[in-house]
Protein backbone atom coordinates (compact mmCIF):
# COMPACT_ATOMS: atom_id res chain seq x y z
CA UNK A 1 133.64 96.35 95.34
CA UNK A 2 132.52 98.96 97.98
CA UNK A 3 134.73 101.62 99.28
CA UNK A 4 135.96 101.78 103.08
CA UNK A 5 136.42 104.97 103.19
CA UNK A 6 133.70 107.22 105.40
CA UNK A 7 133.80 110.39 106.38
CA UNK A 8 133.89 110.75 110.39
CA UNK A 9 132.66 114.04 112.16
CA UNK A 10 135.65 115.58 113.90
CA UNK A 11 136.68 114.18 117.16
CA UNK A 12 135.71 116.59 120.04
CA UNK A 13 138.29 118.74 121.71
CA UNK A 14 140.95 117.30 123.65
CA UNK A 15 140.61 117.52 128.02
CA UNK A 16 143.57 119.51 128.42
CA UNK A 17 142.04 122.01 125.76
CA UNK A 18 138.86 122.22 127.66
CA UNK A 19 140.68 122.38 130.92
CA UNK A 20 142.29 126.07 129.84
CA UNK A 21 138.71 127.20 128.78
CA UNK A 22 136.40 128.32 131.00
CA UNK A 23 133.65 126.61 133.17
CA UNK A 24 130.99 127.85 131.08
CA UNK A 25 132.19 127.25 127.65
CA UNK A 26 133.46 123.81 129.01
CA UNK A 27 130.33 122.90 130.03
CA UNK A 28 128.91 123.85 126.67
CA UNK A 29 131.63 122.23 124.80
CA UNK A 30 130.83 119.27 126.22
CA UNK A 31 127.57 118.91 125.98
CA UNK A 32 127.81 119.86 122.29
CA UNK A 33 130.53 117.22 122.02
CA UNK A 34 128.06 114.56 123.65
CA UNK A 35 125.57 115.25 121.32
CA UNK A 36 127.30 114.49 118.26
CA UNK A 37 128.56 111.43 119.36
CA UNK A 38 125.48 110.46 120.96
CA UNK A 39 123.12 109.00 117.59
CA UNK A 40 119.73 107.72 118.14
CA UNK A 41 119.49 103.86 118.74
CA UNK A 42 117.53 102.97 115.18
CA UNK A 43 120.66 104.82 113.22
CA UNK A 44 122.77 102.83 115.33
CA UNK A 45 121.04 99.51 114.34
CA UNK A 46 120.83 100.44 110.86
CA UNK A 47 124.02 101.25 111.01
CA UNK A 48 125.30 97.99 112.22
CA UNK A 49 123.17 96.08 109.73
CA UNK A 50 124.79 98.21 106.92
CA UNK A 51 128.11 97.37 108.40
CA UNK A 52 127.75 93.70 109.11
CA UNK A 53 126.10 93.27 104.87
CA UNK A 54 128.92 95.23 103.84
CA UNK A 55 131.82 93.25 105.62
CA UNK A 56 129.79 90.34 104.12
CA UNK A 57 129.81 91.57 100.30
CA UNK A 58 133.67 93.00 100.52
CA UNK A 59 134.57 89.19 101.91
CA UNK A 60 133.81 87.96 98.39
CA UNK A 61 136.40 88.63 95.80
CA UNK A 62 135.22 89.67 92.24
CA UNK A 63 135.05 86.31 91.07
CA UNK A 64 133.08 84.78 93.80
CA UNK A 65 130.36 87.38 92.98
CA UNK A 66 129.95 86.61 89.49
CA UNK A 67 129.69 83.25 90.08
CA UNK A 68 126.79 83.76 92.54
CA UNK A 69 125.02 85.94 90.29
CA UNK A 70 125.44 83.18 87.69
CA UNK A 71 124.22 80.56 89.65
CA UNK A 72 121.09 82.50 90.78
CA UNK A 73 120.48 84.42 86.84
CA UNK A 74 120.47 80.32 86.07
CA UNK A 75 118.25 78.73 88.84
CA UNK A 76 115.67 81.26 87.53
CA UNK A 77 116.43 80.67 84.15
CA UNK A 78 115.75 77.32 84.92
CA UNK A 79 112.44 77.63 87.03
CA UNK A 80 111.20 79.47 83.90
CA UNK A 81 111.93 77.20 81.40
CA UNK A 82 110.62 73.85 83.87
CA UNK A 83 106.96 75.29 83.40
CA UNK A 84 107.09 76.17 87.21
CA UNK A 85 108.34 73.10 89.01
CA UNK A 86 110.56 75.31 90.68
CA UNK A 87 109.49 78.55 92.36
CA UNK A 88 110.59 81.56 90.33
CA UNK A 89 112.88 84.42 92.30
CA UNK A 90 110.00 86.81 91.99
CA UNK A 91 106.30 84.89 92.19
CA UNK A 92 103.43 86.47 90.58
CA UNK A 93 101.24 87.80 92.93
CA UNK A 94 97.75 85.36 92.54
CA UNK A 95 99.51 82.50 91.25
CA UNK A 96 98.42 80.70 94.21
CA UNK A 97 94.86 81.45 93.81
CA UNK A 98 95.05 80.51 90.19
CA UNK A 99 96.57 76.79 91.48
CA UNK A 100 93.83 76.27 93.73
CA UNK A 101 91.47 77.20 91.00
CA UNK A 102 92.87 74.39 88.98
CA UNK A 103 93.23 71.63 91.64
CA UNK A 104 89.42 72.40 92.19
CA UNK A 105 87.99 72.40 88.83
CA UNK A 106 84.93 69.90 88.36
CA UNK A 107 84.70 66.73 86.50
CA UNK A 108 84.04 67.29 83.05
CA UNK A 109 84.35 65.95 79.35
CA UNK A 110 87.28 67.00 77.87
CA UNK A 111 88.78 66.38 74.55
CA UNK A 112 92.78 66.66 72.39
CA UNK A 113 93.24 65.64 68.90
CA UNK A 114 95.99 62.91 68.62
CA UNK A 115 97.53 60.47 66.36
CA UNK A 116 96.82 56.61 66.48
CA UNK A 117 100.05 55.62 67.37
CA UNK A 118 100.23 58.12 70.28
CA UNK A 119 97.23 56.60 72.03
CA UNK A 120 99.73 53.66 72.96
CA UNK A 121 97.74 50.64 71.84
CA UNK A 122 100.19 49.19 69.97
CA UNK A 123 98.45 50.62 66.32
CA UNK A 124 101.07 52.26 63.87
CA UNK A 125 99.43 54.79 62.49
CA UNK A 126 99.29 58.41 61.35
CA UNK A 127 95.78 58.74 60.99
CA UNK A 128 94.45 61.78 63.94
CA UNK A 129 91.31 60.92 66.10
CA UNK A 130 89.49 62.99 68.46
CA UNK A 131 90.25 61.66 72.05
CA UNK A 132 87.57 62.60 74.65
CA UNK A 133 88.52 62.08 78.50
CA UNK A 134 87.10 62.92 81.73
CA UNK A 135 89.24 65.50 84.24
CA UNK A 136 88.50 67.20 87.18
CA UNK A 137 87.70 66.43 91.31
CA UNK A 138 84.67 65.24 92.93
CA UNK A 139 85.20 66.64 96.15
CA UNK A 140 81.34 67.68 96.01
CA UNK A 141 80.69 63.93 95.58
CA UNK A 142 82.08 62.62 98.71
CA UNK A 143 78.97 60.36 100.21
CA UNK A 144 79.24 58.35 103.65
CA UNK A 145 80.44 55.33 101.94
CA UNK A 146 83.99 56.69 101.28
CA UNK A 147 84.24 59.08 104.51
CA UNK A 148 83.34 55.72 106.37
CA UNK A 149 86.54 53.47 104.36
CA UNK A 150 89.07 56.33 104.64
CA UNK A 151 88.46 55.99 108.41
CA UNK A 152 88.59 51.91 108.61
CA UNK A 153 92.00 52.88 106.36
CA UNK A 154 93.11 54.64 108.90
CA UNK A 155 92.27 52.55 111.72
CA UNK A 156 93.78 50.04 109.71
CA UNK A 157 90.67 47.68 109.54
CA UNK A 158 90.94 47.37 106.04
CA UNK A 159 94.81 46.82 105.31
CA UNK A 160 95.65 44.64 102.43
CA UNK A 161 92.73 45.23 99.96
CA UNK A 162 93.48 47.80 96.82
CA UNK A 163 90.64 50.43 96.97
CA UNK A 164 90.16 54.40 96.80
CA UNK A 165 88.63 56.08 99.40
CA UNK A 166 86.86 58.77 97.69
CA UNK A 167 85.12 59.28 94.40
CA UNK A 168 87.02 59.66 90.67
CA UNK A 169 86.46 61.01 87.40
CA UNK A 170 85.64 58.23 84.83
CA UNK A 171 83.63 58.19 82.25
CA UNK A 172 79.94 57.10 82.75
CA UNK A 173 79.42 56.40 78.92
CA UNK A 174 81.40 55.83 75.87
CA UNK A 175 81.23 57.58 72.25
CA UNK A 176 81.14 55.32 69.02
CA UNK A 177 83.66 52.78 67.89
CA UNK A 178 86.84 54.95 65.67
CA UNK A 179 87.95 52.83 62.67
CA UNK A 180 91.20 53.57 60.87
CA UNK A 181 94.12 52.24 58.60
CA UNK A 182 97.23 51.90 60.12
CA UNK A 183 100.58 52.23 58.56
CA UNK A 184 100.34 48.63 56.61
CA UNK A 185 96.93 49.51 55.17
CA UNK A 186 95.21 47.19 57.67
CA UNK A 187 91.80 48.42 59.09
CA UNK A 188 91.17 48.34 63.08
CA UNK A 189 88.19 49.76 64.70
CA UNK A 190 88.45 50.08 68.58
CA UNK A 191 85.91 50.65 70.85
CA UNK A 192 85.50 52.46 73.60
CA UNK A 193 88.12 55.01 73.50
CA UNK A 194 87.06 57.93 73.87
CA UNK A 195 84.39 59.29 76.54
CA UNK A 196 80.77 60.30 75.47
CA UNK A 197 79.39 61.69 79.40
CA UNK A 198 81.50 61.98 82.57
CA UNK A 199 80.85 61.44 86.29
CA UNK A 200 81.85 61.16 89.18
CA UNK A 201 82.20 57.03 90.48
């Protein structure tokens, strides 16, 4: 994959050589010999790194390497197509922020047109209602009560009891009853389904 082959400065002149020469030009020889061997230490280090990567890479036959690039091209193929479960190669810069701007979003009335039978309560039907729920945090509505239980939780006062120790999003009121056929012309009306005002309890 890489070439070996590197072209080396020429070796200095042998001793015996320099012995025949005279003091002078010896001493000049060899102190222009010792400078081009001698390389500054951060080309030497650089040089080793670029050495050690490219032992690594020339260890791998041709084969090897595709399948590496395979298996990486398809991790982020599939952190793509996973809707981000999975950390793409190459974040976008402020996806973070845009996280914690979702995490911390308020409670508040939302709403997603559906069918009957996909609001699971046990209704065939192809009618479409409007479903209205409540989503968001109440970290602004933390009040003494539930600091006070999440620390007899964790002093394991309170042990066996089912509770939450800090607020939730749930609806405060309801909107009106939705009536509809379902799929043996049969008429249901079911009440309170969808949210009419949210809070935080």
């Amino acid at each position: 994959m890489f070439s070996g082959s590197r072209e080396l400065s020429p070796l200095p002149s042998s001793p015996s050589s320099s012995r025949d020469s005279s003091s002078s030009s010896s001493s000049s020889s060899s102190s222009s010999s010792s400078s081009l061997r001698r390389s500054p230490r951060a080309l030497q280090r650089h040089g080793s790194l670029l050495a050690q990567y490219s032992a690594l890479l020339e260890s791998y036959t041709e084969g090897e390497m595709r399948q590496l690039l395979s298996a990486l091209v398809e991790r982020y193929r599939q952190a793509v197509n996973s809707g981000g479960h999975e950390l793409p190669l190459f974040p976008r810069a402020g996806g973070r922020r845009k996280r914690a701007r979702a995490r911390h979003k308020p409670c508040e009335l939302r709403e997603l047109e559906v069918s009957v039978s996909e609001l699971g309560l046990g209704y065939e039907s192809d009618e479409t209602v409007l479903f209205r729920y409540c989503s968001g945090t109440c970290e602004a509505a933390v009040r003494s009560y539930d600091l006070s239980l999440k620390s007899m939780r964790s002093r394991r006062k309170i042990r066996k009891e089912k509770i939450r120790a800090r607020p939730c999003c749930r609806p405060l009121a309801y909107d009106d009853d939705v009536s509809f056929l379902d799929a043996y012309n049969r008429y249901y009306t079911v009440n309170e389904l969808s949210a009419k005002e949210c809070g935080c309890v």
